[in-house]
C-alpha atoms as a PDB file:
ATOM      1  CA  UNK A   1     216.829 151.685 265.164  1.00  0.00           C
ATOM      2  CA  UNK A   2     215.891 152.341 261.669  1.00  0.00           C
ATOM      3  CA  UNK A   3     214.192 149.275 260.965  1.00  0.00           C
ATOM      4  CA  UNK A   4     212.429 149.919 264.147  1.00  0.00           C
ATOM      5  CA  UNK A   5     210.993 153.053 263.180  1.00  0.00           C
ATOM      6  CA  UNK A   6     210.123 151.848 259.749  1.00  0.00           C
ATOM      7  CA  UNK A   7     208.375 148.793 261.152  1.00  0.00           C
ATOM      8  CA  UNK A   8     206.363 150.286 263.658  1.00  0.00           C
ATOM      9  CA  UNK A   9     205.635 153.194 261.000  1.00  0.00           C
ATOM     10  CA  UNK A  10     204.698 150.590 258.428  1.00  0.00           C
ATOM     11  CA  UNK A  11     202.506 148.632 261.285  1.00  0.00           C
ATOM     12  CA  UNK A  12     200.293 151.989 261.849  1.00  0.00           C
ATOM     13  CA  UNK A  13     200.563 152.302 258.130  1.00  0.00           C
ATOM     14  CA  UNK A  14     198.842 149.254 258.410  1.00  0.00           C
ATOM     15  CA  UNK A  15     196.429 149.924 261.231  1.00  0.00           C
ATOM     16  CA  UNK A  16     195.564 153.123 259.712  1.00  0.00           C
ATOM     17  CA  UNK A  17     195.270 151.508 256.316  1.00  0.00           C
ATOM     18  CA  UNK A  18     192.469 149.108 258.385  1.00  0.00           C
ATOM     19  CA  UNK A  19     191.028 151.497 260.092  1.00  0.00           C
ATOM     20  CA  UNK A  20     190.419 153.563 256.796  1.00  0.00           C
ATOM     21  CA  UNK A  21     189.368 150.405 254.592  1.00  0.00           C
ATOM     22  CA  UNK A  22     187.006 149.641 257.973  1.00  0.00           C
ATOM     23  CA  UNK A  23     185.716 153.217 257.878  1.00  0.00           C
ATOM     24  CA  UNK A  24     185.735 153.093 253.988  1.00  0.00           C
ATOM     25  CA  UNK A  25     183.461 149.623 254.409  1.00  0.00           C
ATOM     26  CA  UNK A  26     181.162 150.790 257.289  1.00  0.00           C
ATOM     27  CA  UNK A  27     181.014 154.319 254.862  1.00  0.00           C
ATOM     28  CA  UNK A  28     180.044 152.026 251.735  1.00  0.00           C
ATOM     29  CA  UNK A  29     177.305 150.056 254.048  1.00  0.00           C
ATOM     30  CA  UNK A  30     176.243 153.387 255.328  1.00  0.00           C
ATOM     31  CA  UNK A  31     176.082 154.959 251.930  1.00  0.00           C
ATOM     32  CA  UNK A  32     174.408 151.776 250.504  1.00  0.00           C
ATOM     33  CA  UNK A  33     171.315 151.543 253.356  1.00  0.00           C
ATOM     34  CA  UNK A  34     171.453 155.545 252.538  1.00  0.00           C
ATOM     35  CA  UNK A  35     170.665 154.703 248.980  1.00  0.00           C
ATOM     36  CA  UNK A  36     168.240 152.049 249.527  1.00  0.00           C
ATOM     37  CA  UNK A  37     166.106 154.139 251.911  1.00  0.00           C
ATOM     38  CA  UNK A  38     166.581 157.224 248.766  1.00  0.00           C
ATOM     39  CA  UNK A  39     165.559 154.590 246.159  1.00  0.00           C
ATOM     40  CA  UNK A  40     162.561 153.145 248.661  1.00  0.00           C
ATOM     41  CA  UNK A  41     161.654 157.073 248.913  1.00  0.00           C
ATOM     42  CA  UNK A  42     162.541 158.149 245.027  1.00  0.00           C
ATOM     43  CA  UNK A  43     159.635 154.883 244.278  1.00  0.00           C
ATOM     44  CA  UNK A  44     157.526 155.946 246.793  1.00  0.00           C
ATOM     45  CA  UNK A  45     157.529 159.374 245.301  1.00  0.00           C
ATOM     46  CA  UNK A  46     157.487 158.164 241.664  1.00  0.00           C
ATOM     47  CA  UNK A  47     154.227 155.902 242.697  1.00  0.00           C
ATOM     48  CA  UNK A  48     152.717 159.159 244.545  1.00  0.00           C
ATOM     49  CA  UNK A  49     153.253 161.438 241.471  1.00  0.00           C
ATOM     50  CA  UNK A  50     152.128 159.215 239.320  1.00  0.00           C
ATOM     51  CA  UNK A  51     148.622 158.398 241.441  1.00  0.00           C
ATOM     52  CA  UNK A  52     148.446 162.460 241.605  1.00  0.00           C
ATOM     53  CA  UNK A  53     148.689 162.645 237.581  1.00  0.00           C
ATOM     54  CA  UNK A  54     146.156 159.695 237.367  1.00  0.00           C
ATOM     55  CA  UNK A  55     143.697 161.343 239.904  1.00  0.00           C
ATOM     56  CA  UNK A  56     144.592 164.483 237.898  1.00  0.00           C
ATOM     57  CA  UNK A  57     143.704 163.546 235.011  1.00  0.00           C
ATOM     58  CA  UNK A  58     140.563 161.468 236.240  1.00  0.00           C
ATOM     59  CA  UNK A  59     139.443 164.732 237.637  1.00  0.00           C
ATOM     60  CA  UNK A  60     139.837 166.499 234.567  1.00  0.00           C
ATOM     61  CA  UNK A  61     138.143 163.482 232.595  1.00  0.00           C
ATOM     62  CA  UNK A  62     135.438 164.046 235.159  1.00  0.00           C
ATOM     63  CA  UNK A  63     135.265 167.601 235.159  1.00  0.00           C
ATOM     64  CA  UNK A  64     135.361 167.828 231.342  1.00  0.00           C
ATOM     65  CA  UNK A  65     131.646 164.721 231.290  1.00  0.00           C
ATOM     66  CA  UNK A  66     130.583 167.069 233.980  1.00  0.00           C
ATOM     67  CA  UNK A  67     130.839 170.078 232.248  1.00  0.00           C
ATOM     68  CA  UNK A  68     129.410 168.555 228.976  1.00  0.00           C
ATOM     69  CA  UNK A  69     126.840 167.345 230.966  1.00  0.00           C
ATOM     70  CA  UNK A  70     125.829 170.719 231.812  1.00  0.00           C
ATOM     71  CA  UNK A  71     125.906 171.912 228.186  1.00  0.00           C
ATOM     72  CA  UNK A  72     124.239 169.313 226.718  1.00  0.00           C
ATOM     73  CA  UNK A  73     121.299 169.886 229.711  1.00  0.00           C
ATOM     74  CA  UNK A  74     121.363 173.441 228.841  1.00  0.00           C
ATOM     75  CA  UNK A  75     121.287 172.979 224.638  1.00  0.00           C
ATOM     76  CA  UNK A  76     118.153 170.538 225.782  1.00  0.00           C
ATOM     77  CA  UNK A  77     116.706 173.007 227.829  1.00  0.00           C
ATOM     78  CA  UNK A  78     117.265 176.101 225.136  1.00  0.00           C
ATOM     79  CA  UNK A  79     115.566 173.766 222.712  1.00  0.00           C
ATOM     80  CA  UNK A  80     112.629 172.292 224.473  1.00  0.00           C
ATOM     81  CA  UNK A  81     111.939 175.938 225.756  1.00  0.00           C
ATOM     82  CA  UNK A  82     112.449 176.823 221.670  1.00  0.00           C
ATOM     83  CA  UNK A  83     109.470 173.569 221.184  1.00  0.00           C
ATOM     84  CA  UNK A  84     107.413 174.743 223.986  1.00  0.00           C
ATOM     85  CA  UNK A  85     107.519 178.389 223.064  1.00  0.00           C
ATOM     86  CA  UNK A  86     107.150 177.251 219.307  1.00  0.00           C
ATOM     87  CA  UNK A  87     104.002 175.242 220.359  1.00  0.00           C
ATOM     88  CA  UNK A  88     102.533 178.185 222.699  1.00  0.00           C
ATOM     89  CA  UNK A  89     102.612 180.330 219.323  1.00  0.00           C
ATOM     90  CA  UNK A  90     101.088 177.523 217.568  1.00  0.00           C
ATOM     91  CA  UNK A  91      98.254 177.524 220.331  1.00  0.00           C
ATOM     92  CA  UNK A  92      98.054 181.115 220.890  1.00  0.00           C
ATOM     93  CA  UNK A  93      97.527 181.467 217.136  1.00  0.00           C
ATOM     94  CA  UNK A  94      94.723 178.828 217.105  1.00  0.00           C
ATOM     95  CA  UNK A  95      93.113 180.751 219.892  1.00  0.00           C
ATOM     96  CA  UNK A  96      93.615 183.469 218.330  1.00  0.00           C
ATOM     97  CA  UNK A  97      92.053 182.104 214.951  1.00  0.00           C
ATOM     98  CA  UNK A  98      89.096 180.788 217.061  1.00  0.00           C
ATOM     99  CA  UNK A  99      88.313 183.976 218.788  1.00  0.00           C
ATOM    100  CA  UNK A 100      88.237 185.975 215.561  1.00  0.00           C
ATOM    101  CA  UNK A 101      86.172 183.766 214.162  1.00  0.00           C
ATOM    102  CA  UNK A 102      84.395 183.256 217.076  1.00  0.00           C
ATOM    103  CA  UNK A 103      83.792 187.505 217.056  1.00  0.00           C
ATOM    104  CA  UNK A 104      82.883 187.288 213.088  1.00  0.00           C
ATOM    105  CA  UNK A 105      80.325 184.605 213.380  1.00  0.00           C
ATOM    106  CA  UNK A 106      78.974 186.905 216.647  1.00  0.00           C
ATOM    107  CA  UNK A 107      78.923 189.800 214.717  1.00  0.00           C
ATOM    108  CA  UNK A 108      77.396 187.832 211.622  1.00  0.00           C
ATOM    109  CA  UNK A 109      74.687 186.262 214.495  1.00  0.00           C
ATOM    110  CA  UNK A 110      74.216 189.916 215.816  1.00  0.00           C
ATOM    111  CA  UNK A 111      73.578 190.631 211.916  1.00  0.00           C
ATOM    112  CA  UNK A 112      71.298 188.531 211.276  1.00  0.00           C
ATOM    113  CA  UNK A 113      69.206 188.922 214.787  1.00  0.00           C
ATOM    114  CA  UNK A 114      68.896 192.292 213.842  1.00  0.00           C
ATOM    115  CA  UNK A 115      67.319 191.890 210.602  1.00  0.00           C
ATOM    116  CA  UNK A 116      64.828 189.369 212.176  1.00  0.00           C
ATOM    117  CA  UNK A 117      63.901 191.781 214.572  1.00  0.00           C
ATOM    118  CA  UNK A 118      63.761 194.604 211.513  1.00  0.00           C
ATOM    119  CA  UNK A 119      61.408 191.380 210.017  1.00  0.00           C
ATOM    120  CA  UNK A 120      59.425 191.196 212.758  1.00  0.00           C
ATOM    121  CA  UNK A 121      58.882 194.927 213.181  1.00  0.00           C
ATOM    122  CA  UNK A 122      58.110 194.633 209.489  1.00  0.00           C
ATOM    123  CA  UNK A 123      55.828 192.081 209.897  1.00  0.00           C
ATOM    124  CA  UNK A 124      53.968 193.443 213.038  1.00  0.00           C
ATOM    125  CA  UNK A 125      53.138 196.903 210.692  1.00  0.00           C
ATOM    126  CA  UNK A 126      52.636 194.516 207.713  1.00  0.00           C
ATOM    127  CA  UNK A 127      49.881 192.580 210.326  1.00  0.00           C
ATOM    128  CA  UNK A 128      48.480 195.560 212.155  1.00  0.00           C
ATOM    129  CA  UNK A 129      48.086 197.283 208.378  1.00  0.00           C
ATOM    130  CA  UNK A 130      46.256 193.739 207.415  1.00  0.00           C
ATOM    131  CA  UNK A 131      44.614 193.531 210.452  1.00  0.00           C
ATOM    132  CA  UNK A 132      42.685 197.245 210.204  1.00  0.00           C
ATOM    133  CA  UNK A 133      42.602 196.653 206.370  1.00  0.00           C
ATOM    134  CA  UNK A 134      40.005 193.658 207.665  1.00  0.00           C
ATOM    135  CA  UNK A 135      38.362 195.146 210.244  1.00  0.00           C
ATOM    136  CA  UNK A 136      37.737 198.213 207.193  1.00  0.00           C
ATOM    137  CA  UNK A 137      36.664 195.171 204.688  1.00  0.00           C
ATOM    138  CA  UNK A 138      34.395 193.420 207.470  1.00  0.00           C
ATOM    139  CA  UNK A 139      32.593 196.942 208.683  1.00  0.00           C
ATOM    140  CA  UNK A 140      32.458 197.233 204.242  1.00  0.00           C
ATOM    141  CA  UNK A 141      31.043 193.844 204.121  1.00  0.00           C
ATOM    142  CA  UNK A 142      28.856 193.856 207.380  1.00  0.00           C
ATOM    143  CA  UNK A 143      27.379 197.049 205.699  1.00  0.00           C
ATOM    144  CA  UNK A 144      26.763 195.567 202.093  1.00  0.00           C
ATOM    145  CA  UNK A 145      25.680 192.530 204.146  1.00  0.00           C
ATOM    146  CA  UNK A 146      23.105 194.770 205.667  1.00  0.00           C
ATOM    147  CA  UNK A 147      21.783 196.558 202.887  1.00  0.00           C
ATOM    148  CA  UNK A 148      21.686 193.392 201.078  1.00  0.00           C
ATOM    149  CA  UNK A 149      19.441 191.845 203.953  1.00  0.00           C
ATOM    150  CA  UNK A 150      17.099 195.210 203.535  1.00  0.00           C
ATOM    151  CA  UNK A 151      17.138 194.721 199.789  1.00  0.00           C
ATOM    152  CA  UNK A 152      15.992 191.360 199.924  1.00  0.00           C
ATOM    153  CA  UNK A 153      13.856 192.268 202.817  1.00  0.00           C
ATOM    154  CA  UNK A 154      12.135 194.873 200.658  1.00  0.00           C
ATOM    155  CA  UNK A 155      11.956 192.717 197.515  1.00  0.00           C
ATOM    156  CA  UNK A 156      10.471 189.424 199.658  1.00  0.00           C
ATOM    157  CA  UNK A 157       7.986 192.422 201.073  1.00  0.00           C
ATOM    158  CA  UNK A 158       6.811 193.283 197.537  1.00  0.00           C
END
């Protein structure tokens, strides 16, 4: 009876023994498809992570050109508004130069038409005094003229 009892305690021993190392197998296959899907996924993520740092750090790349883009545009446009207002002075300035001389040499013309027309003021009295100064010598000399013609009238008539 003993041996019995040991036997069919050592057979399900035995069965359980299986049935554990099958378990313990189909576990192991379990766990190793488990880990292969993990790894698959752990790759997947490493790949994905690593295309997010890239894209990252493209955008940043990017962003950075971008922004020096912009600053260089700006530092352009500072200094060609710095040239352009530099070479509106320069203009203004010549204008400015021209117009003031431009005034002077009016005022200088205005100058000098004024002292022609004192000249010719001058000159008109200078003419009119001239001009009755002859009329005063012609009446003078039509009158000598006329006593000379009676003189030598009278001296032919003696």
């Amino acid at each position: 009876h003993f041996v019995k009892t040991y036997q069919a305690l050592q057979n399900e021993y035995k069965s359980l023994k299986d049935l554990y190392l099958k378990e313990e197998t189909e576990h192991n296959n379990q766990k190793s498809e488990f880990m292969k899907v993990y790894q698959a996924l752990q790759n997947e993520h490493n790949i994905l992570k690593d295309l997010y740092h890239k894209e990252e750090k493209d955008w940043k790349n990017e962003r950075k050109v971008y922004q020096e883009a912009i600053l260089n545009f700006q530092l352009r446009t500072n200094e060609e508004n710095k040239k352009l207002t530099i070479e509106l002075n320069k203009k203004d300035l010549l204008y400015q130069t021209h117009r003031q001389n431009w005034e002077n040499e009016r005022l200088k013309n205005k100058e000098i038409i004024e002292d022609l027309q004192n000249k010719v003021i001058s000159l008109k009295t200078e003419s009119a005094q001239l001009e009755s100064k002859y009329k005063k010598l012609t009446i003078e000399l039509d009158k000598k003229d006329t006593l000379y013609q009676t003189d030598y009238q009278n001296w032919e008539s003696e």
